[in-house]
Each structure stands twice: as C-alpha cells, then as structure tokens.
PDB file of N, CA and C in Angstrom:
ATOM      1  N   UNK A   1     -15.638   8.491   2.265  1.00  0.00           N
ATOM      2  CA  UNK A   1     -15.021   9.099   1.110  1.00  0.00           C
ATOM      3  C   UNK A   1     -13.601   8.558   0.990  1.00  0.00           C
ATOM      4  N   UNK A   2     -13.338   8.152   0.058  1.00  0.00           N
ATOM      5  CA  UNK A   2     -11.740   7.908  -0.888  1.00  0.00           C
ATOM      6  C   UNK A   2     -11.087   8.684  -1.647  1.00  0.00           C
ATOM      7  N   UNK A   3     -10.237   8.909  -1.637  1.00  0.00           N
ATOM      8  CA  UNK A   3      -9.584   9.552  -2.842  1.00  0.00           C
ATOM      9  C   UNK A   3      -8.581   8.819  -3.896  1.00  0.00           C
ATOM     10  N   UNK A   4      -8.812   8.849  -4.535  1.00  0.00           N
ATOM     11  CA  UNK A   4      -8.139   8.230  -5.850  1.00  0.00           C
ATOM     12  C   UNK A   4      -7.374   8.983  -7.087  1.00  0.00           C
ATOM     13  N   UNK A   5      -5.897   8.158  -6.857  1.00  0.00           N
ATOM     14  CA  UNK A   5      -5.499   9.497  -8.407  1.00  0.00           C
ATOM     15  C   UNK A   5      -4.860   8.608  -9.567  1.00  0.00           C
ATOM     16  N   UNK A   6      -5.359   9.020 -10.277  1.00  0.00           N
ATOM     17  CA  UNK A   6      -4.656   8.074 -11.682  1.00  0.00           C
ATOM     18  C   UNK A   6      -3.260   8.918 -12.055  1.00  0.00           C
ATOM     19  N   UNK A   7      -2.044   7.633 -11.735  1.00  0.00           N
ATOM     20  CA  UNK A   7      -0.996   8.522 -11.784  1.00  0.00           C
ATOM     21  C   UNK A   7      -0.557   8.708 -13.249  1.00  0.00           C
ATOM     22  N   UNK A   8      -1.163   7.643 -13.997  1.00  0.00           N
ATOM     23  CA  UNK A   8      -0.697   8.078 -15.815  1.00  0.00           C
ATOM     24  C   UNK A   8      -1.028   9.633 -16.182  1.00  0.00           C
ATOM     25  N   UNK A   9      -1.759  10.093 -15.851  1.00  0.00           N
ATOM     26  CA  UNK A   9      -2.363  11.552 -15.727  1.00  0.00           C
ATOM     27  C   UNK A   9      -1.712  12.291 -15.147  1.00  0.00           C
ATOM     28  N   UNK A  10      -1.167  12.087 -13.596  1.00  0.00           N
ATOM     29  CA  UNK A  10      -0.538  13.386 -12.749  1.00  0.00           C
ATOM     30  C   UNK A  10       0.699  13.131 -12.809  1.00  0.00           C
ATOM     31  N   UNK A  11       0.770  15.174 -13.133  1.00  0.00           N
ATOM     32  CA  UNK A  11       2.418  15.480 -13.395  1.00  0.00           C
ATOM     33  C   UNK A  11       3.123  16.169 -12.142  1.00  0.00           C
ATOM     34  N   UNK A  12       2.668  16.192 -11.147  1.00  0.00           N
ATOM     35  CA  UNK A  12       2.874  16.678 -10.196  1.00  0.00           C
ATOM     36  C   UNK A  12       2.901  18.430  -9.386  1.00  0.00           C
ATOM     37  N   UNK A  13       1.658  18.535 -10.282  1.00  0.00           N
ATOM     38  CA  UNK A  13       1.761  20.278 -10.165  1.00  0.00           C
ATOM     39  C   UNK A  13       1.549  20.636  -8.825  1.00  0.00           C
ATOM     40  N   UNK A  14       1.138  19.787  -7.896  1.00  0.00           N
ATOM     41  CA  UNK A  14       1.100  20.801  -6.431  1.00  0.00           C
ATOM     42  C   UNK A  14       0.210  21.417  -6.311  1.00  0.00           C
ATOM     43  N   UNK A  15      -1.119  21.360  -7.420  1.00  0.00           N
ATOM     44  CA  UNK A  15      -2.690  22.502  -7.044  1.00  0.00           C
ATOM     45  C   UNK A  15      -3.098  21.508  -5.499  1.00  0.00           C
ATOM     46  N   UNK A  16      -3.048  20.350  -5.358  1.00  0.00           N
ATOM     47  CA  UNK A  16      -3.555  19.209  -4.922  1.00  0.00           C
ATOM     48  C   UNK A  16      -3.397  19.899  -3.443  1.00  0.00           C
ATOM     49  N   UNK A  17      -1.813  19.636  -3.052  1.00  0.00           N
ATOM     50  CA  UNK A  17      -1.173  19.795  -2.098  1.00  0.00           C
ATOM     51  C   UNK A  17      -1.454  21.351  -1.413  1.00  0.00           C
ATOM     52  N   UNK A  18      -1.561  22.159  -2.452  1.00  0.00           N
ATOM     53  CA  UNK A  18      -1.576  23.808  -2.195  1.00  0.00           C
ATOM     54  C   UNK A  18      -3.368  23.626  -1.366  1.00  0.00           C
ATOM     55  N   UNK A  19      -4.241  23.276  -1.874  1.00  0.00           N
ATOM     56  CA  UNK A  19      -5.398  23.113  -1.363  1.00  0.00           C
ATOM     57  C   UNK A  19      -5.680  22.424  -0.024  1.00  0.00           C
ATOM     58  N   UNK A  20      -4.829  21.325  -0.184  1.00  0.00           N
ATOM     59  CA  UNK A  20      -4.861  20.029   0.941  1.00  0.00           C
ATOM     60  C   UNK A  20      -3.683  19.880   1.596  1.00  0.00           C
ATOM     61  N   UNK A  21      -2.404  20.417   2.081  1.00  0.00           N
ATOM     62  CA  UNK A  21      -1.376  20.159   2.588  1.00  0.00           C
ATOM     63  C   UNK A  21      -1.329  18.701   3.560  1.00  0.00           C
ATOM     64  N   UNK A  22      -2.403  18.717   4.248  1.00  0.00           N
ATOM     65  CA  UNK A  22      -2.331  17.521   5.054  1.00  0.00           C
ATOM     66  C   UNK A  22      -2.864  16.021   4.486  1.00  0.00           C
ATOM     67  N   UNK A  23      -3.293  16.313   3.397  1.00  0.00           N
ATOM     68  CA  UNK A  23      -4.020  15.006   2.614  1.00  0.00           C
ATOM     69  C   UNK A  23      -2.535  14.702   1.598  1.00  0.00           C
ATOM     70  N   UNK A  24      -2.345  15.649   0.229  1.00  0.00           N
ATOM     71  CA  UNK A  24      -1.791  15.567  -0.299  1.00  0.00           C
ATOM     72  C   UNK A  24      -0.395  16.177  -0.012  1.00  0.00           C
ATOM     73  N   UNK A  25       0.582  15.348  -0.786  1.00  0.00           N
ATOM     74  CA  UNK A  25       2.175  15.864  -1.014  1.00  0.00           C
ATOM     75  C   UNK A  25       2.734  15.656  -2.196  1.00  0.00           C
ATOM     76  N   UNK A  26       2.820  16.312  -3.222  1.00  0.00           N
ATOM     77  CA  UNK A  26       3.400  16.424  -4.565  1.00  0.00           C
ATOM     78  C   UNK A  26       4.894  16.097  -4.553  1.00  0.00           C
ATOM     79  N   UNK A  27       4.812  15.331  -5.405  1.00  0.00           N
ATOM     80  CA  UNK A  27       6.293  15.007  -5.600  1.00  0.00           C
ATOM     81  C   UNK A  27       6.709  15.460  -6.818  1.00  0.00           C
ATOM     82  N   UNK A  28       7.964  14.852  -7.338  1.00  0.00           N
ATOM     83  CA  UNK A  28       8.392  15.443  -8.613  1.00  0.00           C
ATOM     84  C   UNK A  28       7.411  15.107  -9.961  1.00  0.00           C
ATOM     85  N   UNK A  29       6.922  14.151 -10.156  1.00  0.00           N
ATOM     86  CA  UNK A  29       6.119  13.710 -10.964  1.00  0.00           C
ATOM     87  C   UNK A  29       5.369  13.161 -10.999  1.00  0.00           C
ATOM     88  N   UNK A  30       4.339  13.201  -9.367  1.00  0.00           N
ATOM     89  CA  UNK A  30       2.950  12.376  -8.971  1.00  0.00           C
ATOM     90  C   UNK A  30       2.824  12.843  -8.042  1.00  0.00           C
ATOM     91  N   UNK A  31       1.171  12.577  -6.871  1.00  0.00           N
ATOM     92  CA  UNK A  31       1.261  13.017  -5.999  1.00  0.00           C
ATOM     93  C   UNK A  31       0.838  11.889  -4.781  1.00  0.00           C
ATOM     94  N   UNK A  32       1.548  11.828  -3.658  1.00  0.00           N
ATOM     95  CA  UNK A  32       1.343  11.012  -2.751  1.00  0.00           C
ATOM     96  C   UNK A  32       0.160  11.000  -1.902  1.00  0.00           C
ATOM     97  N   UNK A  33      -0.781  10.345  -1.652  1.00  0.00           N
ATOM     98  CA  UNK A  33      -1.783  10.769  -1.199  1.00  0.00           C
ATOM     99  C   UNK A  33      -1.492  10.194   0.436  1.00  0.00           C
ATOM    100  N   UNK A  34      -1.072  11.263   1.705  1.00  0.00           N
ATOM    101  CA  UNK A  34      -0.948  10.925   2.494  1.00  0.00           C
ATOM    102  C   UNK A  34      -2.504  10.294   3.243  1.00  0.00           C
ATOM    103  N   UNK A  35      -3.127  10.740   3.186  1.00  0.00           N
ATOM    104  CA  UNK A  35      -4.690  10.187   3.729  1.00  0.00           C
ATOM    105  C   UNK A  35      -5.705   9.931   3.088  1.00  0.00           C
ATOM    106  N   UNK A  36      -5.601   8.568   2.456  1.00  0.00           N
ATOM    107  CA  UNK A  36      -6.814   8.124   1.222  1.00  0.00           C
ATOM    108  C   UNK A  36      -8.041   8.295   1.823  1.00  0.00           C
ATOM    109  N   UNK A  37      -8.262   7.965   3.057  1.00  0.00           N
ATOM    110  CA  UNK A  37      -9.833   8.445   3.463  1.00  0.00           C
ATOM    111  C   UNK A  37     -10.061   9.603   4.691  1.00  0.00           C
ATOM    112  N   UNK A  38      -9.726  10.561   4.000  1.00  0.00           N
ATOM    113  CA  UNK A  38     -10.195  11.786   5.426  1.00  0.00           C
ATOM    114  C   UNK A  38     -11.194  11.639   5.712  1.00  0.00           C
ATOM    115  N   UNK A  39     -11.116  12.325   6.911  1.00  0.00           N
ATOM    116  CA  UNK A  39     -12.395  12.740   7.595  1.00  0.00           C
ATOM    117  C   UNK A  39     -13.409  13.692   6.876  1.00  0.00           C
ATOM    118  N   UNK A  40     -14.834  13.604   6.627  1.00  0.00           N
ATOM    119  CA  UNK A  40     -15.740  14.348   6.208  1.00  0.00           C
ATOM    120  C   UNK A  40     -15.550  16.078   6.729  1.00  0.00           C
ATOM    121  N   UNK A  41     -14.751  16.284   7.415  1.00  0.00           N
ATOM    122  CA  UNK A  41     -14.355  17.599   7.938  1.00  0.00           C
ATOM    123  C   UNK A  41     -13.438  18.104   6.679  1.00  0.00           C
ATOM    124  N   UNK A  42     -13.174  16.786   6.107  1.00  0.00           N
ATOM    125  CA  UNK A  42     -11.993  17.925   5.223  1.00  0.00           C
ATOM    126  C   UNK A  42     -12.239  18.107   3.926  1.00  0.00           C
ATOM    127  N   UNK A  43     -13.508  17.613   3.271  1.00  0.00           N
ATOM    128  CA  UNK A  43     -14.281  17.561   2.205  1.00  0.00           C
ATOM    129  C   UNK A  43     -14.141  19.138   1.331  1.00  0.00           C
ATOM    130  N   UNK A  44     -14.010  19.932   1.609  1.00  0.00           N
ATOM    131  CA  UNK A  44     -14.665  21.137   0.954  1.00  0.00           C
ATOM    132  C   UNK A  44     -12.851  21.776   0.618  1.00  0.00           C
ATOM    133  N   UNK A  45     -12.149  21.083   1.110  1.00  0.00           N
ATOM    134  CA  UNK A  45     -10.680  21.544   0.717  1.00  0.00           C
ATOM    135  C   UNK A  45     -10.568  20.594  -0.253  1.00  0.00           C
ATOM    136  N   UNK A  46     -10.752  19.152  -0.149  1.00  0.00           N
ATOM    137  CA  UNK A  46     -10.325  18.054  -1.079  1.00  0.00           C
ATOM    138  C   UNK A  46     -11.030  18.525  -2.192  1.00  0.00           C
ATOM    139  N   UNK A  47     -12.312  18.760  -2.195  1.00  0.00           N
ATOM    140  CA  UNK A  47     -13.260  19.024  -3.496  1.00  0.00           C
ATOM    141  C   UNK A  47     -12.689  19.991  -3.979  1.00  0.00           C
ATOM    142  N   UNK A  48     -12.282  21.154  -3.679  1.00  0.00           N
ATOM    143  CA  UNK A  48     -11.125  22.485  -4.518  1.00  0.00           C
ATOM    144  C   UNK A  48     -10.229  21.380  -5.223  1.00  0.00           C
ATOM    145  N   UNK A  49      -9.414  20.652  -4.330  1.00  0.00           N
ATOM    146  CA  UNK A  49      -8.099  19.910  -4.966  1.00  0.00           C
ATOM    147  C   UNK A  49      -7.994  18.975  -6.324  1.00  0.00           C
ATOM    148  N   UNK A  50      -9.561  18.549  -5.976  1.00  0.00           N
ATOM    149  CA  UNK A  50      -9.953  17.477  -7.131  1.00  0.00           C
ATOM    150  C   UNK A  50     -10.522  18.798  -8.351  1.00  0.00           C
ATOM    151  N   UNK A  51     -11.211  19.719  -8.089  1.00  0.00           N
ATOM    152  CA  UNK A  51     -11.469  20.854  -8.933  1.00  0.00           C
ATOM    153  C   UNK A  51     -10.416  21.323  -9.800  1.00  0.00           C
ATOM    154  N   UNK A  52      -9.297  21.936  -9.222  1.00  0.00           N
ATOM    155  CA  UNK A  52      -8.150  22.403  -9.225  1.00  0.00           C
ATOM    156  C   UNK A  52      -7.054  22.085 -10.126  1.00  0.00           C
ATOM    157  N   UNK A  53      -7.205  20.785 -10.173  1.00  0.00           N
ATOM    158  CA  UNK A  53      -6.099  19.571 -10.897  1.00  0.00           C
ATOM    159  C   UNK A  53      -6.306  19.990 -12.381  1.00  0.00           C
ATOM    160  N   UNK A  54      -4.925  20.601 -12.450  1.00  0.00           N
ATOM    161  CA  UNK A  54      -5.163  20.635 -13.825  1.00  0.00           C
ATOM    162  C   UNK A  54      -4.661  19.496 -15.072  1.00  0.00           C
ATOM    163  N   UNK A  55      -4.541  18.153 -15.046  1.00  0.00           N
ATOM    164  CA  UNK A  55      -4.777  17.135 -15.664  1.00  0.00           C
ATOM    165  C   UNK A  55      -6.232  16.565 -15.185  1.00  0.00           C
ATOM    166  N   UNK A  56      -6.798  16.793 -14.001  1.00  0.00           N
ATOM    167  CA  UNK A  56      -8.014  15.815 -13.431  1.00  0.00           C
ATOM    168  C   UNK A  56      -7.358  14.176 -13.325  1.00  0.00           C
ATOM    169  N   UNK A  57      -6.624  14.344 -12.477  1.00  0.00           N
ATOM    170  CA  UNK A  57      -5.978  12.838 -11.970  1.00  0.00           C
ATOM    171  C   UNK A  57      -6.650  12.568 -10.695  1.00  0.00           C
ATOM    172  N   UNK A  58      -7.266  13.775  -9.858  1.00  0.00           N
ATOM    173  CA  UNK A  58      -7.766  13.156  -8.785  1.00  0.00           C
ATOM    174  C   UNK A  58      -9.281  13.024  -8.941  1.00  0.00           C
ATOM    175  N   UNK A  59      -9.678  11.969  -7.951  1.00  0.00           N
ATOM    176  CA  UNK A  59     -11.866  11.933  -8.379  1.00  0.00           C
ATOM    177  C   UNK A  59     -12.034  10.819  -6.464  1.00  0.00           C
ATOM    178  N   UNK A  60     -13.093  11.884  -5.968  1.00  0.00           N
ATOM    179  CA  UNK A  60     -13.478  11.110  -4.866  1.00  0.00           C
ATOM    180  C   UNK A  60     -14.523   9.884  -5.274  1.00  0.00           C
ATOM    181  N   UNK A  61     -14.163   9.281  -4.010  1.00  0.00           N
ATOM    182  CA  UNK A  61     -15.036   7.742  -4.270  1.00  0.00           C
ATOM    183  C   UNK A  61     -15.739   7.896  -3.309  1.00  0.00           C
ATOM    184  N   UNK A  62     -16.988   8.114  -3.592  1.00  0.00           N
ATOM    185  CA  UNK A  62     -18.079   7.511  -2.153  1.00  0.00           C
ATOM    186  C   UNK A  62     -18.030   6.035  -1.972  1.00  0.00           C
ATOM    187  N   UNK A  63     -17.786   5.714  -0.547  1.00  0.00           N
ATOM    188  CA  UNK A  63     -17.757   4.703   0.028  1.00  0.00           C
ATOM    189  C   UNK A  63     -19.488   4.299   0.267  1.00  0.00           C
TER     190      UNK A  63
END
C-alpha cells in the first residue's frame, strides 16, 4: 500500500493527521506524508484519513 495526496486539492485541515498522527503531519497548507508506505497494520486508521479528507486529496495505491 501507498499513499498519495494531490496537493492542488489539500488545504491542510489536519482530518489526515488527527486519524494518522504517525503517517501524516499537516502543515499550513498541505500535508506531509511522513510514511508513504505503512505497514498493513495501519490500514484501518489510514482508510478513516483518506475517508475523512474533506477536499479528498488523499487515495491509497495498491502496490
């Protein structure tokens, strides 16, 4: 799994980060994706985060 965020889209609201603290970190006007490929352990938090987004800037990639 990948994560991918289209930053023309994200404004940096922090749903991302609030869900995922250790994946994501919101900045002022995008969000940094500290770990583009977690571990399958952390799937069911990322999937809220990608849910969550309220532009939909984030979308997992199956590898």
């Amino acid at each position: 799994m990948r994560i991918e965020v289209d930053l023309d889209l994200c404004q940096g609201h922090g749903m991302c980060e609030m869900e995922a603290p250790e994946v994501f970190e919101a900045q002022r006007d995008s969000v940094l994706i500290l770990d583009p490929t977690p571990d399958e352990s952390r799937r069911a938090e990322i999937e809220a985060a990608v849910r969550y987004c309220p532009t939909q800037a984030l979308r997992i990639v199956e590898d």
